[in-house]
Protein backbone atom coordinates (compact mmCIF):
# COMPACT_ATOMS: atom_id res chain seq x y z
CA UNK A 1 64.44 210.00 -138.42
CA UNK A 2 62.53 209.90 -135.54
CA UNK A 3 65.16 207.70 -133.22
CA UNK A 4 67.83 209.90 -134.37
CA UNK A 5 66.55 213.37 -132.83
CA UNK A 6 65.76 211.34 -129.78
CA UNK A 7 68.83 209.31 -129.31
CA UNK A 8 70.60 212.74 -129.47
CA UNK A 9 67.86 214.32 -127.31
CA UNK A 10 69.06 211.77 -125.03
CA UNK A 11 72.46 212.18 -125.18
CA UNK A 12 72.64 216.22 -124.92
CA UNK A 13 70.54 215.96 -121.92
CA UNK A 14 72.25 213.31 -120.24
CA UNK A 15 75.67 215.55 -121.01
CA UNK A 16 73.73 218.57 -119.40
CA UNK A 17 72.38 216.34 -116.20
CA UNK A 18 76.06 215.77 -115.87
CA UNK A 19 77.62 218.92 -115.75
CA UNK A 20 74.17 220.70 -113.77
CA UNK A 21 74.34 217.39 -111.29
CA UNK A 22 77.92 218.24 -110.54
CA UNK A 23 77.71 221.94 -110.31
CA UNK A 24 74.91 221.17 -107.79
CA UNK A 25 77.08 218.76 -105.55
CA UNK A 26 79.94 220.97 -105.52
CA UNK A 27 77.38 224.01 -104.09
CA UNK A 28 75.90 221.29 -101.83
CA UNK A 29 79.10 221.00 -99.92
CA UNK A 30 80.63 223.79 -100.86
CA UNK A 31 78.30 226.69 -100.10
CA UNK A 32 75.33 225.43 -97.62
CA UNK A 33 74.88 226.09 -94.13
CA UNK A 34 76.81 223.38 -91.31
CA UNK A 35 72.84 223.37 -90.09
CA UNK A 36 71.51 221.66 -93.24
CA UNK A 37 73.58 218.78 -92.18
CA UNK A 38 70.73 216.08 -93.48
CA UNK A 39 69.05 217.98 -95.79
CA UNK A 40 72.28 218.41 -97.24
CA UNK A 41 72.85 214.43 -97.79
CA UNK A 42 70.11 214.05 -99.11
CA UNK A 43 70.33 216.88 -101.88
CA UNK A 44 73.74 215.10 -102.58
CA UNK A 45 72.12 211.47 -102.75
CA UNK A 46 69.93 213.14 -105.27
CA UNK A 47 72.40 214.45 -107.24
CA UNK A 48 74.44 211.19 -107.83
CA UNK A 49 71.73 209.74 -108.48
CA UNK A 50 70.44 211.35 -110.96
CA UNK A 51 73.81 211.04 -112.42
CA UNK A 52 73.84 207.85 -112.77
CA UNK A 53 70.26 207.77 -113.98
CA UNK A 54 71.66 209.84 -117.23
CA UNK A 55 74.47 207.53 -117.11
CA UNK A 56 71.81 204.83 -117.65
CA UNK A 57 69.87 206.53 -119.94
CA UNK A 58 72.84 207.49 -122.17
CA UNK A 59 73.63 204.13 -122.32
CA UNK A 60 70.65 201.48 -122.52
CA UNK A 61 69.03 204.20 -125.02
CA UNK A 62 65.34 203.02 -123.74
CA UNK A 63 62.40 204.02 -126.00
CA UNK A 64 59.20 203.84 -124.64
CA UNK A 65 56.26 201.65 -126.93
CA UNK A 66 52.64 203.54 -126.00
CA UNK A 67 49.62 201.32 -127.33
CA UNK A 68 45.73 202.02 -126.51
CA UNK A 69 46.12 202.38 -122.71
CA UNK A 70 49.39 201.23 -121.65
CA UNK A 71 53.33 202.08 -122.50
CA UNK A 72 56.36 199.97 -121.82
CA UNK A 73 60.11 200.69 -122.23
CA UNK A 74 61.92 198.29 -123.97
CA UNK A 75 65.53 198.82 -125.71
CA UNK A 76 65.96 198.04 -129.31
CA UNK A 77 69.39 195.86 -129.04
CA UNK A 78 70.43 196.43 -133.03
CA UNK A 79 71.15 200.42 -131.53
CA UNK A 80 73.30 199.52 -128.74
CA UNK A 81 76.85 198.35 -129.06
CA UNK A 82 75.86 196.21 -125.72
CA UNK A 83 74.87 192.58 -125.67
CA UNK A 84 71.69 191.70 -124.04
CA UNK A 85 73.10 189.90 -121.20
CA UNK A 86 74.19 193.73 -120.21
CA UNK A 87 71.22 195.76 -121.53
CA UNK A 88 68.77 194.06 -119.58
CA UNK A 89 70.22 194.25 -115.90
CA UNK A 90 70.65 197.91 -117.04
CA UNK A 91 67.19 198.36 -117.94
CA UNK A 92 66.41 196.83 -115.03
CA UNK A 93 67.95 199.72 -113.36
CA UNK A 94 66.70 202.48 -115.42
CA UNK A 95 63.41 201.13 -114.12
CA UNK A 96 64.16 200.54 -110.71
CA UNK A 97 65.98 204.20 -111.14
CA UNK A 98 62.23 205.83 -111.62
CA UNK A 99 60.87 204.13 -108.43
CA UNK A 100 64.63 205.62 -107.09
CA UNK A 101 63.35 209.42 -108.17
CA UNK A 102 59.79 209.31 -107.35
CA UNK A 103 60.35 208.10 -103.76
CA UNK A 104 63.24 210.57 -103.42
CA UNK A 105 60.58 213.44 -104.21
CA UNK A 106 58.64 212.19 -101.08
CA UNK A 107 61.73 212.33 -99.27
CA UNK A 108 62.22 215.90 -99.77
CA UNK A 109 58.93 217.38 -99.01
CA UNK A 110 58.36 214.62 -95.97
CA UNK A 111 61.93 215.97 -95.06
CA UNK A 112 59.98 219.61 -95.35
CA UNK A 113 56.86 219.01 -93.79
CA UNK A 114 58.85 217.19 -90.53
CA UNK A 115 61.00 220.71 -90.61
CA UNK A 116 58.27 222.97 -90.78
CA UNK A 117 56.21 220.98 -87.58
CA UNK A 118 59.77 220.90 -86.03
CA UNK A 119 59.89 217.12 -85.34
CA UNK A 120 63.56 217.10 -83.94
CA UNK A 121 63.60 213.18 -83.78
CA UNK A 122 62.85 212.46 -87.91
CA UNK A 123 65.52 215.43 -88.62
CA UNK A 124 68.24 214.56 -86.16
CA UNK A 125 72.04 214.61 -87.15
CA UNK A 126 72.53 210.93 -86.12
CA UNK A 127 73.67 209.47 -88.58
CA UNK A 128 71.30 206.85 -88.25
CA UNK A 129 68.74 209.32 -89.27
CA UNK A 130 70.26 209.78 -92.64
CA UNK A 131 70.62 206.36 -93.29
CA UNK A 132 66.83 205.91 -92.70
CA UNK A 133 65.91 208.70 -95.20
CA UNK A 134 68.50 207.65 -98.10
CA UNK A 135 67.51 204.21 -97.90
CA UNK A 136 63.64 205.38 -98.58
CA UNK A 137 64.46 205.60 -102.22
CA UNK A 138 66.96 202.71 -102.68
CA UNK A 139 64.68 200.45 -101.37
CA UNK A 140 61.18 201.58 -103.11
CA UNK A 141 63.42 201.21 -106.24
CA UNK A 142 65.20 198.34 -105.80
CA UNK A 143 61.12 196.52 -105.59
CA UNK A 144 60.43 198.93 -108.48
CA UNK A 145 63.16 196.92 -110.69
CA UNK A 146 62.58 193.72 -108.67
CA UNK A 147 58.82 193.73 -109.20
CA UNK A 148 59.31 194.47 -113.24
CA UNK A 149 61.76 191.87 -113.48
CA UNK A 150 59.40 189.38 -112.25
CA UNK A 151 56.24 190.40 -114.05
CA UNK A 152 57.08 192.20 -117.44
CA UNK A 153 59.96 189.65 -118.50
CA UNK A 154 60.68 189.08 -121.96
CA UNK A 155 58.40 186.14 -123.41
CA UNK A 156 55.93 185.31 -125.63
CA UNK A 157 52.99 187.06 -124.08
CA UNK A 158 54.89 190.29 -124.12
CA UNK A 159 56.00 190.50 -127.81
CA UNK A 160 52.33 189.25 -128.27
CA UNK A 161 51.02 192.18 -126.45
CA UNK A 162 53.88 194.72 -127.65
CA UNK A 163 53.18 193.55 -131.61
């Protein structure tokens, strides 16, 4: 009963991410100032990203395991049409998506705090500015997944620990 309201839970709010996610993009280019220029990419990075973090979601149908002091996420492969060999790069992802979303909350209020001291340098309209502030995220996510892949694999000290 329980997996049921929560694999729809999941997939109603991944279909609302969608639609919100896309309204947001289209009033990112659409409607926002010429002056927002980076501020503006990286609202949009956000965006698709979180996109394709309900796109993730939807899909590897993670539930998360809590026990005395610690949770994990695993995915329960007899509720997913998708063989393991797929489920786990995905999960990898999912995780390595979190990393993706926490750094990209530092990115907007650094981006802030750099606008309200009026550093002109760190909020340039080089484009080699914007690469330096999307790539923030990408990379503190891509050692998020890279750093769970190496130390919570699965084994037989993990379904020890999980059962």
């Amino acid at each position: 009963m329980w997996s049921q309201i929560l694999r729809c839970t999941q997939q109603t709010l991944g279909t609302v991410a969608f639609f919100t996610n896309f309204l947001l993009i289209w009033l990112i280019m659409m409607k926002s100032p010429k002056a927002m220029y980076t501020y503006k990419h990286i609202m949009v990075f956000t965006s698709v990203f979180e996109i394709f973090y309900a796109w993730i979601d939807m899909f590897v149908a993670p539930e998360l395991i809590t026990k005395r002091t610690y949770w994990i996420a695993e995915t329960d492969t007899t509720k997913t049409w998708l063989p393991l060999s797929i489920v786990y790069p995905l999960l990898l992802a999912w995780g390595g998506s979190f990393g993706i979303a926490l750094a990209s909350f530092i990115v907007h209020f650094m981006f802030r705090y750099f606008t309200i001291i009026g550093n002109k340098f760190l909020l340039s309209q080089k484009n080699f500015m914007v690469y330096i502030w999307l790539s923030i995220p990408v990379i503190c996510g891509f050692f998020y997944a890279l750093l769970t892949h190496i130390f919570l694999q699965q084994n037989e000290i993990m379904d020890t620990l999980i059962w």
